[in-house]
Protein backbone atom coordinates (compact mmCIF):
# COMPACT_ATOMS: atom_id res chain seq x y z
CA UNK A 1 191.08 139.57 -47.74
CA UNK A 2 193.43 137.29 -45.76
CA UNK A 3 195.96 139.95 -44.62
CA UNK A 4 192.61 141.91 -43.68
CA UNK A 5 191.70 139.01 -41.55
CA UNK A 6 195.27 138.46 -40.00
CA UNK A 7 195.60 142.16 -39.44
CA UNK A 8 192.19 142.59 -37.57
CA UNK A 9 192.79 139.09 -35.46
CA UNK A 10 196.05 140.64 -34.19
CA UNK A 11 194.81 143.94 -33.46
CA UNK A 12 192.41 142.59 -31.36
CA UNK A 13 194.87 140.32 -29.67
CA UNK A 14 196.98 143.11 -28.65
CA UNK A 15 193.94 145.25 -27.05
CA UNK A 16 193.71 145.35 -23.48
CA UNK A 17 190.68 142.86 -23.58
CA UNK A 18 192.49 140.48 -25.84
CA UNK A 19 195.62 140.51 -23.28
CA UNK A 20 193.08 139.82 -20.11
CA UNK A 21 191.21 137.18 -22.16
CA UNK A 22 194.72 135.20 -22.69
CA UNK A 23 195.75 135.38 -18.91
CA UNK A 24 192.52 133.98 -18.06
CA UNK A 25 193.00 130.69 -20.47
CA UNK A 26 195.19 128.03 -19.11
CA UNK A 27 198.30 127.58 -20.40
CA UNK A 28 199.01 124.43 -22.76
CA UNK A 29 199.65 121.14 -21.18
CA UNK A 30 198.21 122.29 -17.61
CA UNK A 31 194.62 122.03 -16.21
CA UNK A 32 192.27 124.20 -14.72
CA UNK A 33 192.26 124.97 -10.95
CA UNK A 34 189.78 122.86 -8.99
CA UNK A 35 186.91 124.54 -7.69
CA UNK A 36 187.28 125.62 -3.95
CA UNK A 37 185.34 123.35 -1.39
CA UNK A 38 183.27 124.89 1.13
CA UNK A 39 183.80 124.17 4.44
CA UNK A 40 181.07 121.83 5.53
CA UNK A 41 181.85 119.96 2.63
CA UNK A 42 185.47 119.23 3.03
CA UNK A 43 184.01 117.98 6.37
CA UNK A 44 181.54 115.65 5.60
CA UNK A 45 183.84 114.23 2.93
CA UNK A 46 186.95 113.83 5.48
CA UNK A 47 184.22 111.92 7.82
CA UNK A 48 182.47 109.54 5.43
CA UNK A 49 185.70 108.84 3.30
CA UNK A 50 187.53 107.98 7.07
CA UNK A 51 184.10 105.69 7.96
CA UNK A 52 183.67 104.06 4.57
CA UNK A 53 187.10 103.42 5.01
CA UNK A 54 187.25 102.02 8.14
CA UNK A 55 183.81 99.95 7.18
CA UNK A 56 185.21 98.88 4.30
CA UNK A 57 188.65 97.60 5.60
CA UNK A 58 187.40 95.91 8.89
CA UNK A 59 184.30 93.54 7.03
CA UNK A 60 184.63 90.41 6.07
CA UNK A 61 182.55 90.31 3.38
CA UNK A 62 184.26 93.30 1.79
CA UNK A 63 187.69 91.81 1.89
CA UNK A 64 186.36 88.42 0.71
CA UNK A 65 184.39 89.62 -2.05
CA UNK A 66 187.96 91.50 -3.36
CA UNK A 67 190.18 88.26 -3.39
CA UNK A 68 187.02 86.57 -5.63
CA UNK A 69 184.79 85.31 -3.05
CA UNK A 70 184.74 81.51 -2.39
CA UNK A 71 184.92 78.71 0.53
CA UNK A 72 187.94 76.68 2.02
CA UNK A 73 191.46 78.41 2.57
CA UNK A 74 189.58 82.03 1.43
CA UNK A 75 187.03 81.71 3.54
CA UNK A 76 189.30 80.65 6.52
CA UNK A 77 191.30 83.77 5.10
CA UNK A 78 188.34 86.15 5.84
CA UNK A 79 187.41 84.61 9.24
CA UNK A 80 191.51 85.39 10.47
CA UNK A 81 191.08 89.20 8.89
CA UNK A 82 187.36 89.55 10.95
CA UNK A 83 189.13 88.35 14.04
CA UNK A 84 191.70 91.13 13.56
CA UNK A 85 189.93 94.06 13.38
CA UNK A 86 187.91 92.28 16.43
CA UNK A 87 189.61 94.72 18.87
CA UNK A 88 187.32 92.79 21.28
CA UNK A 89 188.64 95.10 24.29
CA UNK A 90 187.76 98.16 22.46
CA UNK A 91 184.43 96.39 21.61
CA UNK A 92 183.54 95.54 24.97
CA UNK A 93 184.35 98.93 26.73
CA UNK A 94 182.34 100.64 23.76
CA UNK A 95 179.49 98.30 24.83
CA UNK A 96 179.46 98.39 28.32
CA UNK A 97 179.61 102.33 28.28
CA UNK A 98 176.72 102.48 25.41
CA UNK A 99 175.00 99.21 25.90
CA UNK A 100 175.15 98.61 29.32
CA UNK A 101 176.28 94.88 28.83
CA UNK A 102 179.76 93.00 28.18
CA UNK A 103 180.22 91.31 24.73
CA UNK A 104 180.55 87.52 24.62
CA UNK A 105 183.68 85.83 23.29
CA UNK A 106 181.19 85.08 19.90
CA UNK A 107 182.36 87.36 16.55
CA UNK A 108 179.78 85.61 13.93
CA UNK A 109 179.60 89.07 12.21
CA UNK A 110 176.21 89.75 10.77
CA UNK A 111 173.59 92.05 13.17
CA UNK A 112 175.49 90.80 16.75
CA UNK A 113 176.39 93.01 19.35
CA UNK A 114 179.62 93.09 18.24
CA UNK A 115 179.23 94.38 15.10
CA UNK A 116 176.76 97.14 16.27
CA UNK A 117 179.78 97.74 19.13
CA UNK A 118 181.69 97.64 15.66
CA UNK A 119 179.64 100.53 13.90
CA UNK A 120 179.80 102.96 17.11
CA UNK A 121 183.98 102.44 17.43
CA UNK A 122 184.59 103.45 13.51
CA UNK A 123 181.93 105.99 14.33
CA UNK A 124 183.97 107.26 17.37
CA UNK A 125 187.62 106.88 15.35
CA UNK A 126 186.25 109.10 12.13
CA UNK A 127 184.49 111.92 14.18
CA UNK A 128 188.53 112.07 16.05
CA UNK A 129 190.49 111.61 12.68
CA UNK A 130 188.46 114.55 11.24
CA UNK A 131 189.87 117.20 13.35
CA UNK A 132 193.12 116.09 13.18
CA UNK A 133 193.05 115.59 9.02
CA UNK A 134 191.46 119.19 8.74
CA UNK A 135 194.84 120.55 10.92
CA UNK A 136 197.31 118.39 8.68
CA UNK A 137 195.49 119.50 5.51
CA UNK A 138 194.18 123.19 6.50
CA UNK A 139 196.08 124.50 3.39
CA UNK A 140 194.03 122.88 0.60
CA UNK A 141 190.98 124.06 -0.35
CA UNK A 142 189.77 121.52 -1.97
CA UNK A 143 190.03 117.14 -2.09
CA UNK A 144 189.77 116.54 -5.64
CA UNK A 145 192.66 114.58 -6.17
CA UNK A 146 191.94 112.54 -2.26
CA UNK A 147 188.37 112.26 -3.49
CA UNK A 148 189.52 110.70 -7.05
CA UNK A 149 191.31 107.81 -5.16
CA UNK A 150 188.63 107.67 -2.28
CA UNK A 151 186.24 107.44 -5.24
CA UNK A 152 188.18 104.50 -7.27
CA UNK A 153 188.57 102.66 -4.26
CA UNK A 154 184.88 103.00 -2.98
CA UNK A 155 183.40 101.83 -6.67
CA UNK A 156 185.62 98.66 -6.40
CA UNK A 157 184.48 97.86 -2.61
CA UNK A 158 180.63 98.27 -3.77
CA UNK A 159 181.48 96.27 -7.17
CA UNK A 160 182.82 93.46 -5.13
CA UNK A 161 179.51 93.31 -3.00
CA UNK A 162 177.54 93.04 -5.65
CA UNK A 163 179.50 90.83 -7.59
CA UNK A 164 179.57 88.78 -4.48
CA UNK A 165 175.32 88.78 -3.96
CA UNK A 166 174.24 88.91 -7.63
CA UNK A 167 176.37 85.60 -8.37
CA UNK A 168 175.29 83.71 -5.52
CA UNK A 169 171.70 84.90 -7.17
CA UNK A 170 172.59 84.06 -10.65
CA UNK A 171 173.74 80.75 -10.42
CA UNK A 172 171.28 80.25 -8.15
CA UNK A 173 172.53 79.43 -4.57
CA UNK A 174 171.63 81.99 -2.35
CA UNK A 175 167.75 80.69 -2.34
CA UNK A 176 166.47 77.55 -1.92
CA UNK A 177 163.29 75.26 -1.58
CA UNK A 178 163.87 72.22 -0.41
CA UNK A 179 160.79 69.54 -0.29
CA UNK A 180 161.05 70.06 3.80
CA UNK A 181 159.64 73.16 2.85
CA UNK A 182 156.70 72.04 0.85
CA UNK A 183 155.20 70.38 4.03
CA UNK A 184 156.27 72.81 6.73
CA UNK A 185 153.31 74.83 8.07
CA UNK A 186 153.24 78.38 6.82
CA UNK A 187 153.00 79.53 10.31
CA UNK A 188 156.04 77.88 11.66
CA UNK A 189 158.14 79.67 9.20
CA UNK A 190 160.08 82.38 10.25
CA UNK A 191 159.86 85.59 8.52
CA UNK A 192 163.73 84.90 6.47
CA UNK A 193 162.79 81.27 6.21
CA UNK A 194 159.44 82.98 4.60
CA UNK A 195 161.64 85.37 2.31
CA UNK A 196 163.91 82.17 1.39
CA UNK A 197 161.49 80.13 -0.02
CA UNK A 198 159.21 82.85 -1.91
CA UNK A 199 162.66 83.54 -3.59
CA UNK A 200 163.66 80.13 -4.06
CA UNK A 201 160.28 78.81 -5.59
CA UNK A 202 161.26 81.15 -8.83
CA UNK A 203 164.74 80.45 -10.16
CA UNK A 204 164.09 82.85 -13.05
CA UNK A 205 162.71 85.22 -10.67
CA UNK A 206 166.01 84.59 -8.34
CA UNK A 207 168.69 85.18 -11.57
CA UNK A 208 167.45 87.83 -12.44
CA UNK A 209 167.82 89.94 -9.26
CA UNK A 210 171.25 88.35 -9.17
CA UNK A 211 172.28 89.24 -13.02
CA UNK A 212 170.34 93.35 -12.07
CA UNK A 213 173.43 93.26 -8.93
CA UNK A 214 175.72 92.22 -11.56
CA UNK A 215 175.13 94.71 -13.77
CA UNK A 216 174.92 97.61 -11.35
CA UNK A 217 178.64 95.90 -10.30
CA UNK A 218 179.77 95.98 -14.12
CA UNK A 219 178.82 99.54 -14.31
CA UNK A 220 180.72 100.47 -11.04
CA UNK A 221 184.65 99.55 -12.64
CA UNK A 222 184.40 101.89 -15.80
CA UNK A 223 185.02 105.40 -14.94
CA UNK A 224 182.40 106.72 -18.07
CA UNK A 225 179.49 104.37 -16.55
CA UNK A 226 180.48 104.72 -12.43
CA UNK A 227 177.45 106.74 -11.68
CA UNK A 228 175.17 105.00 -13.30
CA UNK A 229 176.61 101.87 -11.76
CA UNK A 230 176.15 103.85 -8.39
CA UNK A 231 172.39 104.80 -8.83
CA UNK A 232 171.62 101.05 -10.24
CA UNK A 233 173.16 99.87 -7.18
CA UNK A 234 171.47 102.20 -4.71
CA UNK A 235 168.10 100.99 -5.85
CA UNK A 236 169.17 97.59 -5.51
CA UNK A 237 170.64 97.78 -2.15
CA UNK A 238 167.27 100.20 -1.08
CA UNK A 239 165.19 96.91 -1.97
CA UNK A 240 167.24 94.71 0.01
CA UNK A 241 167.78 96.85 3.13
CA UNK A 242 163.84 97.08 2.91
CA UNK A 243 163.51 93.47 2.77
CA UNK A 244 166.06 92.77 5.86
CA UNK A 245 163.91 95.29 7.86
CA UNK A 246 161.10 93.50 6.99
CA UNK A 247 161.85 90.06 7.02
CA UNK A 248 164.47 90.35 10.01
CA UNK A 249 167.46 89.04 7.82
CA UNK A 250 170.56 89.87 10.29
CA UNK A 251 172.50 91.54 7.56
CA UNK A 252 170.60 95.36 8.30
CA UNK A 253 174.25 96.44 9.30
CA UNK A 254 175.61 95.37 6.28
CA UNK A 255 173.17 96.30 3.46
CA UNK A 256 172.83 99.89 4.92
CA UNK A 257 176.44 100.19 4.55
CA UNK A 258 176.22 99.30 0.87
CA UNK A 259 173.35 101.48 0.15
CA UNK A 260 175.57 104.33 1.97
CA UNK A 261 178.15 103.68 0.09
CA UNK A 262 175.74 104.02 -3.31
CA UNK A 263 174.76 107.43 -1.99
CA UNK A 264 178.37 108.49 -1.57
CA UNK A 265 179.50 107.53 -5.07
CA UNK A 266 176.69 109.49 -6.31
CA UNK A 267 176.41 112.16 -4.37
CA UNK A 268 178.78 114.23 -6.44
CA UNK A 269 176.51 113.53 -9.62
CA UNK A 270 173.24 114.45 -7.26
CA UNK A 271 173.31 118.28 -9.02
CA UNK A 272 173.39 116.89 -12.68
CA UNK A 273 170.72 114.29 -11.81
CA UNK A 274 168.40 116.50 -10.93
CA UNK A 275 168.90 118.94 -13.43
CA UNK A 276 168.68 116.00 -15.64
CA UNK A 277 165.19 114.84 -14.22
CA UNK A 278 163.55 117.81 -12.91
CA UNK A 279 164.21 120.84 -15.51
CA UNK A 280 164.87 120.84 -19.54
CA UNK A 281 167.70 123.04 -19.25
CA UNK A 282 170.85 121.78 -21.57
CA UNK A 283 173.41 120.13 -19.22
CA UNK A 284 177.43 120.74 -19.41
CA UNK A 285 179.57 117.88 -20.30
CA UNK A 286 180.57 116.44 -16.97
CA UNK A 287 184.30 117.38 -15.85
CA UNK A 288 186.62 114.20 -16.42
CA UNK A 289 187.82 112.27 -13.41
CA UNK A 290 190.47 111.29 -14.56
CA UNK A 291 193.30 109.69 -11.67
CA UNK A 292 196.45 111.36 -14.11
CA UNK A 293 196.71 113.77 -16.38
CA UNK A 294 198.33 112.00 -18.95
CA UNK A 295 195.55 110.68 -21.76
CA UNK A 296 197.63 107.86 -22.15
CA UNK A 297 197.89 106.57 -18.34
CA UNK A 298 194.11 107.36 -17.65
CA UNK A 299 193.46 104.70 -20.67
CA UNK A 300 196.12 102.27 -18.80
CA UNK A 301 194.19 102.87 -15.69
CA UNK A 302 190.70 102.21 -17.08
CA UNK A 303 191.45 98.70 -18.89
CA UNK A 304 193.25 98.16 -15.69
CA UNK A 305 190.24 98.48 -13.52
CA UNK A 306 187.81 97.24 -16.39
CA UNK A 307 190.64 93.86 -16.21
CA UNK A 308 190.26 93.25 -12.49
CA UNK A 309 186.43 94.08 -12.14
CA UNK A 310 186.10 91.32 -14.63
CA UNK A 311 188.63 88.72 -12.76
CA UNK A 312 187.08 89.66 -9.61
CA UNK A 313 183.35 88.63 -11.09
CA UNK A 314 184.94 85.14 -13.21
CA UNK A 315 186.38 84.62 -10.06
CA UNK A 316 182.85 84.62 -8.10
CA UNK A 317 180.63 82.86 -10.73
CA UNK A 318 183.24 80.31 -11.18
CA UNK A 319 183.31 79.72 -6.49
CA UNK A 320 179.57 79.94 -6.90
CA UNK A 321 178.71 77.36 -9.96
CA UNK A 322 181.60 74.96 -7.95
CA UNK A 323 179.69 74.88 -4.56
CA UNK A 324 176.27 74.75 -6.59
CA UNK A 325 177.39 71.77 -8.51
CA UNK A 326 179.32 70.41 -5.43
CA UNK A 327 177.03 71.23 -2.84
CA UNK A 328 173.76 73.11 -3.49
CA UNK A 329 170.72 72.64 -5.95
CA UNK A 330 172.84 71.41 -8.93
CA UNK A 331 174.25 68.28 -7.67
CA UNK A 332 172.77 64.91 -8.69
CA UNK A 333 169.51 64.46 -6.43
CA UNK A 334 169.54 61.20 -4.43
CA UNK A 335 167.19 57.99 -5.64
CA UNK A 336 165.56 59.01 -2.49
CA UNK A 337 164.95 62.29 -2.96
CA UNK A 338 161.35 63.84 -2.03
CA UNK A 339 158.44 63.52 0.20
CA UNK A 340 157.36 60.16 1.34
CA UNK A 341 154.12 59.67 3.24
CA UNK A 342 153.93 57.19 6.12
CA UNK A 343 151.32 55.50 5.29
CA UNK A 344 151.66 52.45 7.89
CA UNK A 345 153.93 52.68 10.96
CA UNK A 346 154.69 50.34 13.59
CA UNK A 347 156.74 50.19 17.04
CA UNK A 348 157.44 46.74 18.60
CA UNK A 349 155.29 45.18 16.00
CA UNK A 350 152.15 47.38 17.33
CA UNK A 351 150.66 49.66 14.66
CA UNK A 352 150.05 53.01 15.54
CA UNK A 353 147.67 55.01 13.37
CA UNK A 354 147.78 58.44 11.61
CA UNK A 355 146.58 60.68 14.60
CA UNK A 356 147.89 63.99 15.22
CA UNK A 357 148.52 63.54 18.99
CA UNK A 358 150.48 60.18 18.47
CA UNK A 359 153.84 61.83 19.60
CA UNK A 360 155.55 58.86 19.07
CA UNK A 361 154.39 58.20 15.47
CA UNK A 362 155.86 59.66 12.15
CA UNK A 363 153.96 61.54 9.39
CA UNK A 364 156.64 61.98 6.55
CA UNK A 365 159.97 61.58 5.82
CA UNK A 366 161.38 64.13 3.54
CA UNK A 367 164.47 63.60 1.86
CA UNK A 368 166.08 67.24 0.92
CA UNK A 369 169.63 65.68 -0.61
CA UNK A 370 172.42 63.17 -0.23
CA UNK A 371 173.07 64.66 3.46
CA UNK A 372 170.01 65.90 4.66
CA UNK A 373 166.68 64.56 5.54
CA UNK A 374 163.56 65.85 7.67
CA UNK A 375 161.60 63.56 10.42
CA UNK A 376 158.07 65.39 10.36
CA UNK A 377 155.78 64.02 13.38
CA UNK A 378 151.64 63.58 13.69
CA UNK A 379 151.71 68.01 14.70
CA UNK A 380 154.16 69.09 11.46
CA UNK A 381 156.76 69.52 13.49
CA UNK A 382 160.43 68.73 11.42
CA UNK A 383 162.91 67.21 12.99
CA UNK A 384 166.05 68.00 10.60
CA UNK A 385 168.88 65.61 10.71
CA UNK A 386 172.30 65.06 8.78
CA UNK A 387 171.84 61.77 6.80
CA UNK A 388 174.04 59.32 5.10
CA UNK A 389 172.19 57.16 2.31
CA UNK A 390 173.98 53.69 1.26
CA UNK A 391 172.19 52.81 -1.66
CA UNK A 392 174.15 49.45 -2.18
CA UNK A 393 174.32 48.63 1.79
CA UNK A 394 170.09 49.37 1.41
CA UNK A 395 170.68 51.70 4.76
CA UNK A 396 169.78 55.18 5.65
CA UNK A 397 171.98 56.54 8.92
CA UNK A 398 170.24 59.83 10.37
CA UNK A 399 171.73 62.32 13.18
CA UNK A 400 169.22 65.09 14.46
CA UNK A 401 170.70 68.11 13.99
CA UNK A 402 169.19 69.05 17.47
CA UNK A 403 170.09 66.28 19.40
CA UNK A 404 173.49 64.76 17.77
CA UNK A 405 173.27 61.90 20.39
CA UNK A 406 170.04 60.71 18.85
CA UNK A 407 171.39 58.28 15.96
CA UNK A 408 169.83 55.86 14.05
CA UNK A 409 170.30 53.19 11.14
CA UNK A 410 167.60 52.13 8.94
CA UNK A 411 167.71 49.47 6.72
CA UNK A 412 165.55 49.99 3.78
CA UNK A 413 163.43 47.96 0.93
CA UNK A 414 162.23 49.30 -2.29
CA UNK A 415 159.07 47.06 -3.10
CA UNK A 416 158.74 49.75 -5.98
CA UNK A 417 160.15 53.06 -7.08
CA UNK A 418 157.50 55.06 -5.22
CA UNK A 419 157.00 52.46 -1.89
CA UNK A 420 159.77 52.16 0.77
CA UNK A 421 160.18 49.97 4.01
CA UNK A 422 161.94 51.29 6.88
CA UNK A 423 163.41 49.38 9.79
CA UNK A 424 165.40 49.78 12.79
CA UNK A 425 165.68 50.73 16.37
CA UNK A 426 165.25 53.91 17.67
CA UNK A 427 164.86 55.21 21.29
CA UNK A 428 165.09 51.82 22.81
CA UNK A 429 161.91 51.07 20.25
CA UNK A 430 162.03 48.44 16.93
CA UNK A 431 160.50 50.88 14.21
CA UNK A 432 159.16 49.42 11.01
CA UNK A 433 157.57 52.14 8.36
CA UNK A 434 155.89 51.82 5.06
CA UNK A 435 155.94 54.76 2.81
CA UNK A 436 154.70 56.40 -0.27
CA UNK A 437 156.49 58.61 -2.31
CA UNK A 438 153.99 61.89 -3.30
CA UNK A 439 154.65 63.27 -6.65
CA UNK A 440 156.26 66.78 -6.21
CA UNK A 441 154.01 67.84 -8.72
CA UNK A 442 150.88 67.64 -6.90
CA UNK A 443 152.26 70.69 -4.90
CA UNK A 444 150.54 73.54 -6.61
CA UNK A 445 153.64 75.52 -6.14
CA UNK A 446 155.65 73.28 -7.95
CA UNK A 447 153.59 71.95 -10.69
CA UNK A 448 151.12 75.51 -10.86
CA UNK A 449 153.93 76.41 -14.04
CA UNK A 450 153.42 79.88 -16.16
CA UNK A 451 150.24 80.49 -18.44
CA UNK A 452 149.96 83.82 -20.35
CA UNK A 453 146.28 83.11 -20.58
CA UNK A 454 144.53 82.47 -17.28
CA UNK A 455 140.12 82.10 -16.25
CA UNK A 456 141.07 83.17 -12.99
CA UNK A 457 143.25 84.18 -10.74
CA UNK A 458 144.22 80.77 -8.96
CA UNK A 459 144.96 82.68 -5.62
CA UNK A 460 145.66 79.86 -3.01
């Protein structure tokens, strides 16, 4: 039966048809010939690899975000590489031709002239690098093996980002509500100062935004999980693009880059997607992008990328919980710290009682940190100003942020832990306050808490 088998098994490898179906198979050890690009596609990808690029190279955030985020030396690092890629004459022309105005000596990055001057000149340099890439390269017929590196070095770019946002979430540092806030009229807030403190009034709310960028960053270094790392992170950056527009946070530029560069990491997967969602057709197994062709160095490369992904985010939670501890919400709050009610207030020894068009009188002061502390007057109005608390000299220095020339020192009594007597001069004027301190619970947005079982709504 087995020589039967043999027999018929080379008999039909010998026929005609077994001889054609052996040239079509790909010889051992080689792989199969890419599929031919069409034209418009080796196009667009030439154009948005040479844009991404150029995004990608020239933003400070980007480049930050790759050496593990943080302040100090890195920072200053970051600052040096966005004055680089300034090009402010290049700028300038760009905006004077499109703009109709000259650009200012200011680069503060964000949604400034000069970035949008920015966006048009890497606009301008990939529509002319196309042409001349397509002459240089009018051989190949397809960019698979470009596209692989293009790809690698894309994921990494958009990891970093939202390594970079998601930790400043998770920790959380990005957000805050300070007790200024708690007494600032609703209407005087601006629509980001709005969007800051609805964030920052939820620190569970605020981590876990930060640890859904974190994972959509985690999925973006390993090659098996890139797309869904891709499509994670395109929602994500969708929401926040949506919330700039809406809230006027000047990082539009930015986010829409990130959410582009989503789209472009997952545009190659967009056929399989939809298969995936829209019919109930079996799928093929997705072809392999592997960087080599060796099995051995495409394992190398993928702990290698899994390795630095991981440094990269240590690296940012590490900056992040450092500055929080240091210098944001997690640092020991002052004995001072909260909102004290002027309940008696005094200037040359004549009281002056709590009515709203007093411009001279105080309503609260409002003691944010160690540093900071708000002045808020008879009509709400906050007056912020740096501050310097000596709690052994009993004194309490204060420099308006708006007016550094206005300085004062107060000396200060503690009758009890929630009374306080100010005194000291101030505009040419002796002041002398009494204050209360007002339980931060009373706010219902501090104190309100979580109950799974509710009689009504409690919509304030």
């Amino acid at each position: 039966m087995k020589v039967r088998v043999g027999k018929w098994l080379r008999t039909v490898a010998s026929s005609p048809a077994g001889r054609a179906a052996r040239r079509a198979l790909p010889s051992a050890g080689t792989s199969p010939a890419p599929p031919r690009w069409a034209g418009a596609a080796r196009t667009a990808y030439r154009f948005g690899s040479v844009y991404a690029g150029l995004y990608c190279l020239t933003s400070p955030q980007v480049y930050l975000a790759l050496r593990g985020g943080g302040m100090g030396r890195l920072q200053e690092a970051a600052d040096s590489w966005a004055k680089l890629w300034a090009i402010h004459p290049v700028r300038n022309w760009m905006s004077v031709r499109v703009f109709g105005k000259e650009l200012g000596d200011r680069f503060d990055g964000g949604d400034d002239p000069h970035t949008w001057a920015g966006q048009l000149c890497w606009l301008a340099g990939a529509a002319a690098a196309v042409p001349v890439w397509s002459l240089l390269d009018r051989h190949r017929t397809d960019q698979a093996t470009p596209a692989k590196w293009f790809h690698l070095a894309a994921r990494f770019c958009l990891a970093g980002q939202m390594f970079s946002y998601g930790a400043a979430k998770a920790v959380p540092l990005q957000f805050q509500l300070p007790p200024s806030k708690l007494v600032e009229p609703l209407g005087d807030l601006s629509p980001m100062g709005l969007l800051w403190a609805q964030t920052g009034s939820s620190k569970p709310y605020q981590m876990l935004l930060g640890c859904a960028e974190i994972a959509g960053g985690l999925l973006l270094i390993v090659p098996r999980t890139a797309s869904l790392g891709a499509a994670l992170s395109a929602a994500e950056m969708a929401q926040v693009f949506l919330l700039n527009m809406t809230f006027d946070v000047p990082v539009k530029v930015h986010s829409f880059h990130l959410l582009l560069l989503s789209v472009l990491l997952l545009a190659p997967r967009t056929p399989r997607l939809a298969g995936a969602l829209l019919t109930e057709r079996p799928l093929p197994a997705a072809a392999p992008a592997d960087l080599f062709r060796s099995r051995r160095a495409n394992r190398i490369a993928t702990a290698l990328q899994a390795g630095a992904g991981l440094w990269l985010l240590g690296t940012q939670l590490r900056n992040d919980w450092s500055f929080w501890k240091n210098h944001g919400g997690g640092r020991e709050k002052p004995e001072l710290y909260g909102v004290w009610d002027v309940t008696d207030f005094s200037i040359d020894g004549e009281q002056h009682p709590p009515v709203t068009t007093d411009g001279q009188r105080w309503r609260r002061v409002v003691v944010d940190s160690a540093d900071a502390v708000a002045i808020q007057h008879m009509d709400d109005s906050l007056d912020p100003c740096m501050a310097a608390i000596d709690m052994n000299a009993r004194s309490v220095a204060l420099t308006k942020m708006a007016d550094p020339k206005w300085q004062v020192t107060f000396a200060f009594e503690r009758p009890a832990d929630d009374r306080l007597i100010l005194e000291g001069d101030a505009d040419g004027y002796h002041l002398r306050l009494h204050l209360r301190r007002r339980d931060l619970g009373s706010f219902p947005l501090v104190g309100r808490g979580f109950h799974w079982v509710q009689d009504n709504s409690y919509l304030r």
